[in-house]
N, C-alpha and C. Protein backbone atom coordinates (compact mmCIF):
# COMPACT_ATOMS: atom_id res chain seq x y z
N UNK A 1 1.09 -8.27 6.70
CA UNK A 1 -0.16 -8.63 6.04
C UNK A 1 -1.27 -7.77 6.65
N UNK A 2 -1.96 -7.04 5.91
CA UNK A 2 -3.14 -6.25 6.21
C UNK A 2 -4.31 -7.07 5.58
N UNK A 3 -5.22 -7.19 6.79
CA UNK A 3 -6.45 -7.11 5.98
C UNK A 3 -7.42 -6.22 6.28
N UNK A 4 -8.72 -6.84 5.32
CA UNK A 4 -10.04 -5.67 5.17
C UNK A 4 -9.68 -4.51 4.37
N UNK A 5 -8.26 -5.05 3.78
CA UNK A 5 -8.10 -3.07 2.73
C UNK A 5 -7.45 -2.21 3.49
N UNK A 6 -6.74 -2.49 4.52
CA UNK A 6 -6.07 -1.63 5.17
C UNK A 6 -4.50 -1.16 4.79
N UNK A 7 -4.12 -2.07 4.09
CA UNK A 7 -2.34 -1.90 3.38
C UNK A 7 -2.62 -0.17 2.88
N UNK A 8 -3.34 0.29 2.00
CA UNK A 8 -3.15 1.36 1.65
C UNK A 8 -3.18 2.41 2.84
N UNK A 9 -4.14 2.71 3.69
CA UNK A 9 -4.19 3.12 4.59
C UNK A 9 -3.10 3.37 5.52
N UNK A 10 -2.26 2.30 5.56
CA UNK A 10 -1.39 1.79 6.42
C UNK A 10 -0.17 2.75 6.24
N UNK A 11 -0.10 2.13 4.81
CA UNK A 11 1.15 2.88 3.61
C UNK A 11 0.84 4.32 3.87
N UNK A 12 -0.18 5.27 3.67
CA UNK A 12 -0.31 6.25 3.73
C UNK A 12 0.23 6.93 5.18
N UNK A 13 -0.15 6.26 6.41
CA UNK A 13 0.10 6.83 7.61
C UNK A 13 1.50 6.54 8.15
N UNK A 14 2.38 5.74 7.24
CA UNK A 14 3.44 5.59 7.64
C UNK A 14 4.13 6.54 7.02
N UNK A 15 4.00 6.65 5.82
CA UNK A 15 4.97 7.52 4.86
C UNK A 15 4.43 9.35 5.31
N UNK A 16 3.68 9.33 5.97
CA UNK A 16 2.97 10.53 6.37
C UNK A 16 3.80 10.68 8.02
N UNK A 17 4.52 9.88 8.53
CA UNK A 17 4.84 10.28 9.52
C UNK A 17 6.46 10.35 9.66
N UNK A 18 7.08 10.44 8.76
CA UNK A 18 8.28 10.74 8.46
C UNK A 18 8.90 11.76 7.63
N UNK A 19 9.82 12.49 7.35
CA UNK A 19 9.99 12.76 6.00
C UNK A 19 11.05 12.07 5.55
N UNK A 20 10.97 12.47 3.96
CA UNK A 20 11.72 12.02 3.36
C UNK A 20 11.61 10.59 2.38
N UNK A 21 9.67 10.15 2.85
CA UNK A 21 9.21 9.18 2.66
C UNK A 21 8.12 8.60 1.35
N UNK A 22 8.09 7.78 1.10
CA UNK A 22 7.03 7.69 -0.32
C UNK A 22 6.47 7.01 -0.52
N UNK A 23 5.71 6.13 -1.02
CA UNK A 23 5.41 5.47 -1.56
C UNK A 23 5.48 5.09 -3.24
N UNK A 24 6.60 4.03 -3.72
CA UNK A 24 7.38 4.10 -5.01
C UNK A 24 5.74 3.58 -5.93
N UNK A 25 5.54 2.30 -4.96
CA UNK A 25 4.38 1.95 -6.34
C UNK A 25 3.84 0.91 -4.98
N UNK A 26 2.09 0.43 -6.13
CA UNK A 26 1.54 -0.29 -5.76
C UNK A 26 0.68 -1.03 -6.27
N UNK A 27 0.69 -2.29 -6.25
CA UNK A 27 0.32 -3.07 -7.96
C UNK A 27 -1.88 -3.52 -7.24
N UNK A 28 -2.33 -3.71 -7.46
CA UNK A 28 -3.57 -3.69 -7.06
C UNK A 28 -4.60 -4.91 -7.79
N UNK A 29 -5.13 -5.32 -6.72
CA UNK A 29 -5.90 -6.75 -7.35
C UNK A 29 -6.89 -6.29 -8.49
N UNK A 30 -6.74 -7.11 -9.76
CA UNK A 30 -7.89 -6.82 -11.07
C UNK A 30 -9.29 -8.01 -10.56
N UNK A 31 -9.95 -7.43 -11.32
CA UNK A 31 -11.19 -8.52 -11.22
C UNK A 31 -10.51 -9.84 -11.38
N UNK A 32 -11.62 -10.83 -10.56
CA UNK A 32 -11.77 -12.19 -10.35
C UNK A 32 -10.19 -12.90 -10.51
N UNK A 33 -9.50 -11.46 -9.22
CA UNK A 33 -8.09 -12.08 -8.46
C UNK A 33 -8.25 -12.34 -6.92
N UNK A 34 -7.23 -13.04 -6.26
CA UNK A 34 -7.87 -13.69 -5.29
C UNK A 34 -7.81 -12.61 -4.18
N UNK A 35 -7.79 -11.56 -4.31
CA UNK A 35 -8.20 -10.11 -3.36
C UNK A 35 -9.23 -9.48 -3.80
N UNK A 36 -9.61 -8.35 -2.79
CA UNK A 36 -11.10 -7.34 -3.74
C UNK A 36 -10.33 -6.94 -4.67
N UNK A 37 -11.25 -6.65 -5.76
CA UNK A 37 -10.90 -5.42 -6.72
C UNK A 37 -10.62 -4.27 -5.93
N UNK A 38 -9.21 -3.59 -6.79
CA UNK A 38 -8.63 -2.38 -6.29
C UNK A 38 -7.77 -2.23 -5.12
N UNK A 39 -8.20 -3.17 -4.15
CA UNK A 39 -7.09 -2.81 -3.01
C UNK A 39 -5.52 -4.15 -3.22
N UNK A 40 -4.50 -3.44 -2.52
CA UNK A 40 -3.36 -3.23 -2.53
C UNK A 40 -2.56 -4.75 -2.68
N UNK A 41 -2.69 -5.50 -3.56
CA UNK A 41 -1.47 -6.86 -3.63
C UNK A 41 -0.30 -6.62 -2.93
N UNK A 42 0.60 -5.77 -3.50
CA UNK A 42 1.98 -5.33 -3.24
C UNK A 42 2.30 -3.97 -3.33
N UNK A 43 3.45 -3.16 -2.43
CA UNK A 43 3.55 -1.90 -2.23
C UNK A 43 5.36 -2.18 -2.03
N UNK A 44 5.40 -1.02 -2.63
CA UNK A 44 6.61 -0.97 -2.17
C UNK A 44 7.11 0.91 -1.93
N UNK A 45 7.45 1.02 -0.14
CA UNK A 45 7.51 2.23 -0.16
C UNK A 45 8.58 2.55 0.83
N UNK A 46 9.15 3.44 0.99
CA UNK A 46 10.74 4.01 1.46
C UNK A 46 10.75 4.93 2.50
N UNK A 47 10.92 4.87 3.49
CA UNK A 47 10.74 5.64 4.62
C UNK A 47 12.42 6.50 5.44
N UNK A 48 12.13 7.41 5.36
CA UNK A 48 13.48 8.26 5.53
C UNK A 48 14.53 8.21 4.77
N UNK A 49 14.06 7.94 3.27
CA UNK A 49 15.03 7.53 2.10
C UNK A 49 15.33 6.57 2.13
């Protein structure tokens, strides 16, 4: 669990420190959902394949 908006961030510096790594997808809070608008609900990403 990240907060303050940090999941993306997070995602980025992980998949950035491997290869072979990605980020597949990431579904993102819409208006008047119970996160800010735009940052990261769920991620799903693959690290060294």
């Amino acid at each position: 669990m990240f907060r303050d908006g940090k999941a993306e961030e997070a995602l980025n510096y992980y998949t950035s420190l491997m290869e072979d790594s990605e980020i597949k997808s990431i579904v993102r809070y819409g208006a008047n959902e119970a996160g800010e608008e735009g940052t990261v609900m769920e991620a799903v990403f693959s690290l060294k394949g």
